[in-house]
PDB file of N, CA and C in Angstrom:
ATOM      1  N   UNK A   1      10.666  -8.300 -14.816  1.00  0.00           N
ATOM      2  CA  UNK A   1      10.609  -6.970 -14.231  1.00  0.00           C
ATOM      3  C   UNK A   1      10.210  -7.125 -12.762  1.00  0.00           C
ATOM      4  N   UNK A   2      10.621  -6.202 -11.985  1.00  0.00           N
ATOM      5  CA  UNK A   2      10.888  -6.886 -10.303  1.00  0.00           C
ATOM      6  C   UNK A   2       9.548  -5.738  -9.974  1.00  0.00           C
ATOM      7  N   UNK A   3       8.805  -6.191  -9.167  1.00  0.00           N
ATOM      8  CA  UNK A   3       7.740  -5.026  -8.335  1.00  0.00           C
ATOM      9  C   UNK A   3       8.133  -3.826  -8.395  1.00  0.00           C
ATOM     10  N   UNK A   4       9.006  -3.349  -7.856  1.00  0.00           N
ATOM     11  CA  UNK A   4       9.893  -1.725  -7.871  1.00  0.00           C
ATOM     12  C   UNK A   4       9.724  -1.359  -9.099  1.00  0.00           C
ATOM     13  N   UNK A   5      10.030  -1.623 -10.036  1.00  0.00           N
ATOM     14  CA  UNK A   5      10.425  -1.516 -11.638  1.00  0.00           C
ATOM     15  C   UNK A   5       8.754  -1.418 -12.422  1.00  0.00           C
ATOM     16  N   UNK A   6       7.478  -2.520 -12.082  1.00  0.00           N
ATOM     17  CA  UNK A   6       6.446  -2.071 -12.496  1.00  0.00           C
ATOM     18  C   UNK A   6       5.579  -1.147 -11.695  1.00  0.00           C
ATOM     19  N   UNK A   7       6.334  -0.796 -10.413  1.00  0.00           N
ATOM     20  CA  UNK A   7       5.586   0.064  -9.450  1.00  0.00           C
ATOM     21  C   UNK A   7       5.865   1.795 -10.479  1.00  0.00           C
ATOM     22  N   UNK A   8       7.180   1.500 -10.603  1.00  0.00           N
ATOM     23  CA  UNK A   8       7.835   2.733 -10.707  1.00  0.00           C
ATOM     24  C   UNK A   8       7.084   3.261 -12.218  1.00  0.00           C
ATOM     25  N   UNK A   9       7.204   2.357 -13.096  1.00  0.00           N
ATOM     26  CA  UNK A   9       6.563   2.367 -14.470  1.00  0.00           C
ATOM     27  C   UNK A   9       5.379   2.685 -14.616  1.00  0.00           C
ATOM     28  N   UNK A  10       4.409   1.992 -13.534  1.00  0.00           N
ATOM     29  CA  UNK A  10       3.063   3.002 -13.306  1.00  0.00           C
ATOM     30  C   UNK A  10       2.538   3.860 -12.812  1.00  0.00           C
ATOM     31  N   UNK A  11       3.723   4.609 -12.055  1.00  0.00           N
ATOM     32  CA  UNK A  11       3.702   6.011 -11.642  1.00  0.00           C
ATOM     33  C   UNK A  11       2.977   5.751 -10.257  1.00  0.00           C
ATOM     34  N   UNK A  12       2.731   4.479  -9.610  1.00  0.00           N
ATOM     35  CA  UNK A  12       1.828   4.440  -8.710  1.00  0.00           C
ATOM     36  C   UNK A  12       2.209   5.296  -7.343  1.00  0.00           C
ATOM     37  N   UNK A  13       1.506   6.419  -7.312  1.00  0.00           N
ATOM     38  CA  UNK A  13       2.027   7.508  -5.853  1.00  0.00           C
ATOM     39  C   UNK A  13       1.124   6.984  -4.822  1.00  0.00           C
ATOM     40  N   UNK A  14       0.972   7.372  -3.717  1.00  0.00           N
ATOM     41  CA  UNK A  14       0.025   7.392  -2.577  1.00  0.00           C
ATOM     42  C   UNK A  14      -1.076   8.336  -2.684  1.00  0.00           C
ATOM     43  N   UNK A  15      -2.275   8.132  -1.398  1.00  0.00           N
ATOM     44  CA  UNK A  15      -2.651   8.211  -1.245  1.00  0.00           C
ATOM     45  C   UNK A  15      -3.277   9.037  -0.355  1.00  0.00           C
ATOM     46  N   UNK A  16      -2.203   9.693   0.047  1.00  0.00           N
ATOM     47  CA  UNK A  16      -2.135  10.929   1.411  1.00  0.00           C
ATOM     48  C   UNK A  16      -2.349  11.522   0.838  1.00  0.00           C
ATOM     49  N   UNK A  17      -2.413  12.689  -0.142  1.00  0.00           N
ATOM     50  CA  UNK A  17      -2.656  13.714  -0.645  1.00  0.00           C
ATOM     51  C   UNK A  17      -0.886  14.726  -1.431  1.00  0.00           C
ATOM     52  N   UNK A  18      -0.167  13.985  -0.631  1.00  0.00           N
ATOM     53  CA  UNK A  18       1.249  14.731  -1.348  1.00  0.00           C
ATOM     54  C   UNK A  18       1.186  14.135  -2.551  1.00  0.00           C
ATOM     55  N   UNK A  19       1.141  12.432  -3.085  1.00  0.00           N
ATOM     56  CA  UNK A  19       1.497  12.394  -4.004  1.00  0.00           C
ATOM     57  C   UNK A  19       2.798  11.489  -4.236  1.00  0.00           C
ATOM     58  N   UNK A  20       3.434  11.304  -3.100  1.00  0.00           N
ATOM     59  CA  UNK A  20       4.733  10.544  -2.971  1.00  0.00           C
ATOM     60  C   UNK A  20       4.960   9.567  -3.117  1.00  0.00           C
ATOM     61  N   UNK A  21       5.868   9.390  -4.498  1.00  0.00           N
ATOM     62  CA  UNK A  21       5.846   7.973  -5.160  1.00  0.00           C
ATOM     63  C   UNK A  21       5.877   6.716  -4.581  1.00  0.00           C
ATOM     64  N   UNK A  22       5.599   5.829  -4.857  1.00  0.00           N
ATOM     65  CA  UNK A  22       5.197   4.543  -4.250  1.00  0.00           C
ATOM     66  C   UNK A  22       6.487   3.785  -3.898  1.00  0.00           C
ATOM     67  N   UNK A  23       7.162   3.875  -5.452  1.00  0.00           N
ATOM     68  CA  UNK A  23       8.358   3.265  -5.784  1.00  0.00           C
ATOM     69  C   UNK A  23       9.607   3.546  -4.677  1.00  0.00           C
ATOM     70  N   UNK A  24       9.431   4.707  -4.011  1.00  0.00           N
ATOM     71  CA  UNK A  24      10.628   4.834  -3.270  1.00  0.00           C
ATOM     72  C   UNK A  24       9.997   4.689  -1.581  1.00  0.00           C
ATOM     73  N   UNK A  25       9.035   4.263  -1.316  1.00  0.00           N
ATOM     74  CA  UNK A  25       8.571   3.749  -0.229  1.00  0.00           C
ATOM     75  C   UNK A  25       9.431   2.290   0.047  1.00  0.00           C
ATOM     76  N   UNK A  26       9.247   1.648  -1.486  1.00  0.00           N
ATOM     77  CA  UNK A  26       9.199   0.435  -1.618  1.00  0.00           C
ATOM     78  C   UNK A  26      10.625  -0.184  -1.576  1.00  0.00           C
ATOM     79  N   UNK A  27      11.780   1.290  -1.967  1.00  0.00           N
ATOM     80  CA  UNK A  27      12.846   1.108  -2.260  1.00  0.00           C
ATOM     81  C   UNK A  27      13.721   0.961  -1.069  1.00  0.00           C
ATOM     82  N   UNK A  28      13.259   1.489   0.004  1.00  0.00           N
ATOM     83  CA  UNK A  28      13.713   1.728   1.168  1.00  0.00           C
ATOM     84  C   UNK A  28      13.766   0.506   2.026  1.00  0.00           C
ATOM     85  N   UNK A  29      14.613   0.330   2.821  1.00  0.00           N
ATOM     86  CA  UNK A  29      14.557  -0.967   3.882  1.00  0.00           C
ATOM     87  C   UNK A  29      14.009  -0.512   5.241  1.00  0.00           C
ATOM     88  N   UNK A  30      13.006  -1.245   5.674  1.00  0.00           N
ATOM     89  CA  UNK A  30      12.172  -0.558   6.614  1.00  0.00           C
ATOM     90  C   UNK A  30      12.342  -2.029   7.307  1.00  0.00           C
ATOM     91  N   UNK A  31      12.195  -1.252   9.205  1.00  0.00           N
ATOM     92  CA  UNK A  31      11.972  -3.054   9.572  1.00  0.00           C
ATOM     93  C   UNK A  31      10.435  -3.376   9.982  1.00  0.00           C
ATOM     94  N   UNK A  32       9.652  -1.955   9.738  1.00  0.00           N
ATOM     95  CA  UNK A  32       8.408  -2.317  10.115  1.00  0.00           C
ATOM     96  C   UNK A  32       7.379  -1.912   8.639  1.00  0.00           C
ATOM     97  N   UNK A  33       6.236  -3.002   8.223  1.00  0.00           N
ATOM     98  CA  UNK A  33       5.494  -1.779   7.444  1.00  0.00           C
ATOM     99  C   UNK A  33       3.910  -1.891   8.197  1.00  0.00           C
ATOM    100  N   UNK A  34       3.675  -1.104   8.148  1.00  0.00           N
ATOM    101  CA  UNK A  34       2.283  -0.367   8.562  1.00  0.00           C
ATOM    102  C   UNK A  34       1.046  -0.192   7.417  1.00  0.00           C
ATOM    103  N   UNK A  35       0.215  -1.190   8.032  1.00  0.00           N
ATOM    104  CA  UNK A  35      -1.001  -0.634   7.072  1.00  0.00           C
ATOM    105  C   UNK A  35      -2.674  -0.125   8.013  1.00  0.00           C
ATOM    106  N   UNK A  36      -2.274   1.411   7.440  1.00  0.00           N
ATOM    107  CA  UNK A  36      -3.362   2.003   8.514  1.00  0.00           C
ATOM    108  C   UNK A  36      -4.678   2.007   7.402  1.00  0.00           C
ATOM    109  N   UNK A  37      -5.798   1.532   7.985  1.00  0.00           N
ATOM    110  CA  UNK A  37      -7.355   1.383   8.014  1.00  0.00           C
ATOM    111  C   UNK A  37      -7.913   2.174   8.499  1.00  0.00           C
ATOM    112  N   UNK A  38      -7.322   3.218   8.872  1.00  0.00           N
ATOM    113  CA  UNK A  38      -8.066   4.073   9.523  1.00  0.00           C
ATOM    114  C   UNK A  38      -8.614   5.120   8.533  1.00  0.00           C
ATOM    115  N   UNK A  39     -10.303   5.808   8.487  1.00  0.00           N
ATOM    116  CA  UNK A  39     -10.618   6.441   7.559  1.00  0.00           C
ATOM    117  C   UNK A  39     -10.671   7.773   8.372  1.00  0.00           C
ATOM    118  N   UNK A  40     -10.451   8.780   7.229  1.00  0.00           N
ATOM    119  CA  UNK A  40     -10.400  10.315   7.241  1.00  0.00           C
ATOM    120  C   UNK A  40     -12.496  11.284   7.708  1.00  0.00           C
ATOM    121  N   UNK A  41     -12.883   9.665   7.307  1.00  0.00           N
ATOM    122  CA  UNK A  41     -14.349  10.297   7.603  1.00  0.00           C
ATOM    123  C   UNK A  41     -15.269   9.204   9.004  1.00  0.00           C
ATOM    124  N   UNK A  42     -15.443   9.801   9.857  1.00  0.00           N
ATOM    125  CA  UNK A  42     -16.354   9.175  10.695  1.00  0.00           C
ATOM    126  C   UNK A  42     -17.175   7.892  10.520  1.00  0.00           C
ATOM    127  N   UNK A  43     -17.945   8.065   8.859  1.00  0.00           N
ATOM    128  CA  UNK A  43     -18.704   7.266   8.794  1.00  0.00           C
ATOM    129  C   UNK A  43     -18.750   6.126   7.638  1.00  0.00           C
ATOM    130  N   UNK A  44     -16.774   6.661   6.976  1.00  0.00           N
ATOM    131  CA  UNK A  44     -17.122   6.153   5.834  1.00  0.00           C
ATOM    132  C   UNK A  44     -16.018   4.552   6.578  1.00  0.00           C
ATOM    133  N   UNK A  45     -16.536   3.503   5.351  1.00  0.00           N
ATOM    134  CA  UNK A  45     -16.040   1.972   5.610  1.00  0.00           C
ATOM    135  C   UNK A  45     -15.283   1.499   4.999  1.00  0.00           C
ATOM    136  N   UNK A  46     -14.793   2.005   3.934  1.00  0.00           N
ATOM    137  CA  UNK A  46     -14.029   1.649   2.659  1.00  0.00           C
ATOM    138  C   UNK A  46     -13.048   0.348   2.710  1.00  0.00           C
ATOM    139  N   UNK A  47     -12.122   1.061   3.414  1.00  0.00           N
ATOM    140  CA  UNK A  47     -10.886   0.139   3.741  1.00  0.00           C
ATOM    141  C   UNK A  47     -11.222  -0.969   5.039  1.00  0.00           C
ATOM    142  N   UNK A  48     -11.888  -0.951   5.659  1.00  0.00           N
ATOM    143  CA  UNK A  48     -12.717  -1.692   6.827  1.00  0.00           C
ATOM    144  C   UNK A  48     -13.127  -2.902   5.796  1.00  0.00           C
ATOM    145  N   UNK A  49     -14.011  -2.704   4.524  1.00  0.00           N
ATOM    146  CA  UNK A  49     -14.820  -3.891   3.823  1.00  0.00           C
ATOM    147  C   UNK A  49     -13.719  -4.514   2.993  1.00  0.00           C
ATOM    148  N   UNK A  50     -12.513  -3.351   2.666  1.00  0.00           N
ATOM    149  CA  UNK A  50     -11.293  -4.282   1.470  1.00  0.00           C
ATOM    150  C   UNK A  50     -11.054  -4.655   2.284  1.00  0.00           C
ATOM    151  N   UNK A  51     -10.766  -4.381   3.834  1.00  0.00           N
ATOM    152  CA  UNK A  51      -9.601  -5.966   4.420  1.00  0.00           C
ATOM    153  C   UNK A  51     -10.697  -6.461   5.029  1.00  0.00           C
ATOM    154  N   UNK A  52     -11.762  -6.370   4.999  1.00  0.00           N
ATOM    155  CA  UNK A  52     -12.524  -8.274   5.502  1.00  0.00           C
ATOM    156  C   UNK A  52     -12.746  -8.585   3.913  1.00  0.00           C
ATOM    157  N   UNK A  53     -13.459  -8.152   3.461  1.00  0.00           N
ATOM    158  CA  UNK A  53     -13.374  -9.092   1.747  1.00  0.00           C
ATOM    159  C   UNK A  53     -12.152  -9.679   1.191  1.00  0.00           C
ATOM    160  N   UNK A  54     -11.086  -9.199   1.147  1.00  0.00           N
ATOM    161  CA  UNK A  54      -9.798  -9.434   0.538  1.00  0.00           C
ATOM    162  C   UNK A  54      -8.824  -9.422   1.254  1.00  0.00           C
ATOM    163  N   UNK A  55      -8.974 -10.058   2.862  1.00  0.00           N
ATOM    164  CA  UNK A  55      -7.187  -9.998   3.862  1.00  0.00           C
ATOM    165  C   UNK A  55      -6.453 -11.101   2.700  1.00  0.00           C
ATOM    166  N   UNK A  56      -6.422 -11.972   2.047  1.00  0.00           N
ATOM    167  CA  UNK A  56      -5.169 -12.906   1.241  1.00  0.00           C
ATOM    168  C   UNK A  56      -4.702 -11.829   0.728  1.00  0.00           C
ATOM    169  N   UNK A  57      -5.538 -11.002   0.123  1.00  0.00           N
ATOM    170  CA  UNK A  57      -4.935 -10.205  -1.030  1.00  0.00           C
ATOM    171  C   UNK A  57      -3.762  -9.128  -0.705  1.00  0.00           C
ATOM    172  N   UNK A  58      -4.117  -8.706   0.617  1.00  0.00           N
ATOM    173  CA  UNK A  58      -4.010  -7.553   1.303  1.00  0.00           C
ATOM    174  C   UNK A  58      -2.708  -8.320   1.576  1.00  0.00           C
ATOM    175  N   UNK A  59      -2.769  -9.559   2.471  1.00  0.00           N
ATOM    176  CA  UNK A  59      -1.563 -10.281   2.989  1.00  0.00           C
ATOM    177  C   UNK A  59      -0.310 -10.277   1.887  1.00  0.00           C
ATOM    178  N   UNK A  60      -0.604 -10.752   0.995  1.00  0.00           N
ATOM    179  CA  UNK A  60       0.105 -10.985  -0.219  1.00  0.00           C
ATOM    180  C   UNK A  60       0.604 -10.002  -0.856  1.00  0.00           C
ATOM    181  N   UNK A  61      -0.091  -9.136  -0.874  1.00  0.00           N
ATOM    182  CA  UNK A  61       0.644  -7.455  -1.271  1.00  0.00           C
ATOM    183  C   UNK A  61       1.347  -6.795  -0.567  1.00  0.00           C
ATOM    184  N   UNK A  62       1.540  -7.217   1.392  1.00  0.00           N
ATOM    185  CA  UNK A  62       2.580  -7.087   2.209  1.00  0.00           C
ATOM    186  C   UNK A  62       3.575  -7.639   2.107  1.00  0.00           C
ATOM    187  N   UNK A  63       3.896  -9.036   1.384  1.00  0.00           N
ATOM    188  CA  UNK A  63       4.850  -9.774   1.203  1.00  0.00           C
ATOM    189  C   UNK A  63       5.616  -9.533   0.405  1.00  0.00           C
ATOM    190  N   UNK A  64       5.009  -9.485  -1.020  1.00  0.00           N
ATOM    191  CA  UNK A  64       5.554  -8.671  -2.226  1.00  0.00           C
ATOM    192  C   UNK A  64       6.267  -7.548  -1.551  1.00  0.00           C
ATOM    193  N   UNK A  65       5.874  -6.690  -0.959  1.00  0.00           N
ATOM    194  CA  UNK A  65       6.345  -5.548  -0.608  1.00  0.00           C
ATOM    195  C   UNK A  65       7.669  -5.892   0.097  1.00  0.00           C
ATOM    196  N   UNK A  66       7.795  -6.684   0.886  1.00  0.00           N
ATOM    197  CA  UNK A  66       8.707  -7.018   1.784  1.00  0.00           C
ATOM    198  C   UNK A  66       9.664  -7.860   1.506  1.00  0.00           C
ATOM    199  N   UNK A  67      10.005  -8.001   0.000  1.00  0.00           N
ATOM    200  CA  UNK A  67      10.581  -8.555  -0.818  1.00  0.00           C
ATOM    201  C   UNK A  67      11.369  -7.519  -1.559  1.00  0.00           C
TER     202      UNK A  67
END
């Protein structure tokens, strides 16, 4: 089963607040992808501590993607 196919199977949507499936982000040929860190709150760190704790992971889940 190819990424798209278990993306799609777990319903995985985003994170913006629409809701917009993951799967057809993924489906699309893009020549750039973008991963914004930027938080919605002044003070909060969230995504700041996942990419210093986990950049391989982070890296590796761009690749997949870009596949």
């Amino acid at each position: 089963m190819s990424l798209l196919d278990k993306v799609k199977e777990a319903g995985v949507i985003g994170a913006g607040g629409a809701g917009f499936p993951t799967h057809a982000k993924l489906a699309s040929k893009a020549e750039y992808i973008l991963l914004n860190g930027a938080e919605c709150e002044p003070l909060l760190r969230v995504d700041q501590q996942l990419m210093e704790i986990f950049p391989d992971e982070i890296i590796k889940g761009f690749e997949a993607a870009r596949e």
